[in-house]
Protein backbone atom coordinates (compact mmCIF):
# COMPACT_ATOMS: atom_id res chain seq x y z
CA UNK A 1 12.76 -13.84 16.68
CA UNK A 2 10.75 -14.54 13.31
CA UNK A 3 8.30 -11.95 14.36
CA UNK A 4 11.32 -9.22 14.44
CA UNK A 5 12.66 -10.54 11.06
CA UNK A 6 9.48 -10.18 9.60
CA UNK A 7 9.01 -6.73 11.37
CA UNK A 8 12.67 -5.53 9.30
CA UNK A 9 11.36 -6.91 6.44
CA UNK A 10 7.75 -5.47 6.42
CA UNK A 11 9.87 -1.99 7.38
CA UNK A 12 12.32 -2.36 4.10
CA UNK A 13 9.27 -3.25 1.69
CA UNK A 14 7.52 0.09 3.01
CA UNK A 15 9.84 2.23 2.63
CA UNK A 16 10.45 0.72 -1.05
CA UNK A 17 7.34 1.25 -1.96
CA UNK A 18 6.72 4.63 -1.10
CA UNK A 19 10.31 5.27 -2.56
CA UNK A 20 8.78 3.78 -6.05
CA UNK A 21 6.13 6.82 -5.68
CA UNK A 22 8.40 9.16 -6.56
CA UNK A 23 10.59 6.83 -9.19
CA UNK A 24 7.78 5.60 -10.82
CA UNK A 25 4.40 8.37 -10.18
CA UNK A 26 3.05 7.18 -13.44
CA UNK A 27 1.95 3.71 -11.87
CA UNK A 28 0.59 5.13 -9.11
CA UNK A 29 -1.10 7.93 -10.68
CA UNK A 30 -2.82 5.32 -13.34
CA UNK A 31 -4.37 3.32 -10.55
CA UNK A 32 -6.24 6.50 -8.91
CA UNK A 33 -10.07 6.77 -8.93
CA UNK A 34 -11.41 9.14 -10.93
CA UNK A 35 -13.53 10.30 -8.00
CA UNK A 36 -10.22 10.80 -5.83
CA UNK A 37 -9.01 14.21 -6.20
CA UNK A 38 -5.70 15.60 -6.10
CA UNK A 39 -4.24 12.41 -7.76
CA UNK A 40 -0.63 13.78 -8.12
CA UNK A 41 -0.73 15.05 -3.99
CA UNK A 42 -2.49 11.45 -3.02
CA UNK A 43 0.48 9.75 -4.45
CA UNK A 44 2.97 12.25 -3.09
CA UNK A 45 1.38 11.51 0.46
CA UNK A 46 0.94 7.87 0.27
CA UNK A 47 4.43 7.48 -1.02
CA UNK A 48 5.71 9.56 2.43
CA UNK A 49 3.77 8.11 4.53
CA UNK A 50 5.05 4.45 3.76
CA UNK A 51 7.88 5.37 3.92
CA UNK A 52 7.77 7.74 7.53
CA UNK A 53 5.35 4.42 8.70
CA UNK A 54 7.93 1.95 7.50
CA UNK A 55 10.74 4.06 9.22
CA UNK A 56 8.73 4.10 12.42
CA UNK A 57 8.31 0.64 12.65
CA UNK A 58 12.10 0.06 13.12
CA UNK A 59 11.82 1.62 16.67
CA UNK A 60 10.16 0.34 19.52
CA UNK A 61 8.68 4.11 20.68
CA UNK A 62 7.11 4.13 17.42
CA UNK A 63 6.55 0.91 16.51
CA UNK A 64 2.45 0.56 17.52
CA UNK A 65 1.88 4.19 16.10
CA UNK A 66 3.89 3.17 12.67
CA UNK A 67 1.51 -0.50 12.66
CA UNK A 68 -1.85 1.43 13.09
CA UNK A 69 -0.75 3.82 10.53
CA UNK A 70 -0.13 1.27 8.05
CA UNK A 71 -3.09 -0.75 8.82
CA UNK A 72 -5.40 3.08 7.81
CA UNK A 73 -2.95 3.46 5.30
CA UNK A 74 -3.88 0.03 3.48
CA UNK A 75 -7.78 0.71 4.07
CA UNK A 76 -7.23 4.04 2.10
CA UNK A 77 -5.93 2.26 -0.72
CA UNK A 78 -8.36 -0.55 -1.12
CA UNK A 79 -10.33 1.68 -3.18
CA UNK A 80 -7.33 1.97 -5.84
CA UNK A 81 -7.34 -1.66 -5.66
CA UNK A 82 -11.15 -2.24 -6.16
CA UNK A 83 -10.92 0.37 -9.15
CA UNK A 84 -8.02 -1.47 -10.59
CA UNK A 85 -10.09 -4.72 -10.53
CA UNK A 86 -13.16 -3.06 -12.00
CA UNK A 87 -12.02 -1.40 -14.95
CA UNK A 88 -10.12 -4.77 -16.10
CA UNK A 89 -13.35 -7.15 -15.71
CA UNK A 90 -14.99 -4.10 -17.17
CA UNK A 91 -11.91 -4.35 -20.37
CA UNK A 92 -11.28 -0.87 -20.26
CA UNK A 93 -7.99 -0.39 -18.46
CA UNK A 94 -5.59 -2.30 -16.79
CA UNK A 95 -5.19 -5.17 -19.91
CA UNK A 96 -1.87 -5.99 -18.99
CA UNK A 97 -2.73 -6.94 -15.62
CA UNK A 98 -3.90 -10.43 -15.49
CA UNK A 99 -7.54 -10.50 -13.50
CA UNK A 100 -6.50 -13.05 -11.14
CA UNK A 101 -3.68 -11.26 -9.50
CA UNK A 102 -5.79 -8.40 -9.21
CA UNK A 103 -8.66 -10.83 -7.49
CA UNK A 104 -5.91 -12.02 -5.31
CA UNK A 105 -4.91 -8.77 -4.22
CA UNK A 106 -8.29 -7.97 -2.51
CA UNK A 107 -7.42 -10.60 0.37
CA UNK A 108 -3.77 -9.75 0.36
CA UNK A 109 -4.80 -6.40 1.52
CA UNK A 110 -6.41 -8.39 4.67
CA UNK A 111 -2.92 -10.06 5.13
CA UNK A 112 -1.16 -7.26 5.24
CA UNK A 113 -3.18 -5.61 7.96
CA UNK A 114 -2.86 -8.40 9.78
CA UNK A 115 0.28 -8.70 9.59
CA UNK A 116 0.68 -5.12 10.77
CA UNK A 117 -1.55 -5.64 13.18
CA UNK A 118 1.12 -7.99 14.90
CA UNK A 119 2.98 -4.89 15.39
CA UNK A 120 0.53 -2.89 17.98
């Protein structure tokens, strides 16, 4: 039962996030790698496809295809995430962002695969 309540709630914080891509593009579009291209379409894309991933993971025909997706979704972002770390230790970006949480993130990036991986 706590397994499907976390499964709704993985599902609603998905499709949240890849709502914020379009409310909020700015964010998304600061964090990019220079050495990314297409910044603007990589954010566009991501955004869907949490959203179409968290969607899918509502429904059991889905559900395994939806987990795996979000599992190679997360791996495509670490590099955002290792960027975002590296420019603050570095002091030229990212100021506001305190260098701890962005430490933290690194492993919470391993939690959340796992806990998509619960899904498959």
């Amino acid at each position: 039962m706590i397994l499907k309540i976390l499964m709704y709630v993985m599902a609603v914080l998905y499709v949240a996030a890849g709502i914020n891509h379009f409310v909020k593009p700015k964010f998304y579009l600061k964090i990019m790698p220079p050495y990314i291209p297409a910044h603007k379409l990589m954010v566009d894309l991501s955004g869907v496809a949490e959203i179409l991933l968290g969607i899918g993971l509502i429904f059991p025909q889905t559900r395994s295809w939806a987990a795996i997706g979000l599992i190679a979704l997360l791996i495509a972002i670490l590099p955002a995430n290792i960027y975002m770390l590296t420019e603050r230790i570095a002091k030229r970006r990212f100021k506001r962002i305190p260098v701890a949480f962005l430490w933290f993130r690194l492993p919470l990036q391993g939690l959340l695969i796992y806990w998509a991986y619960l899904y498959i």
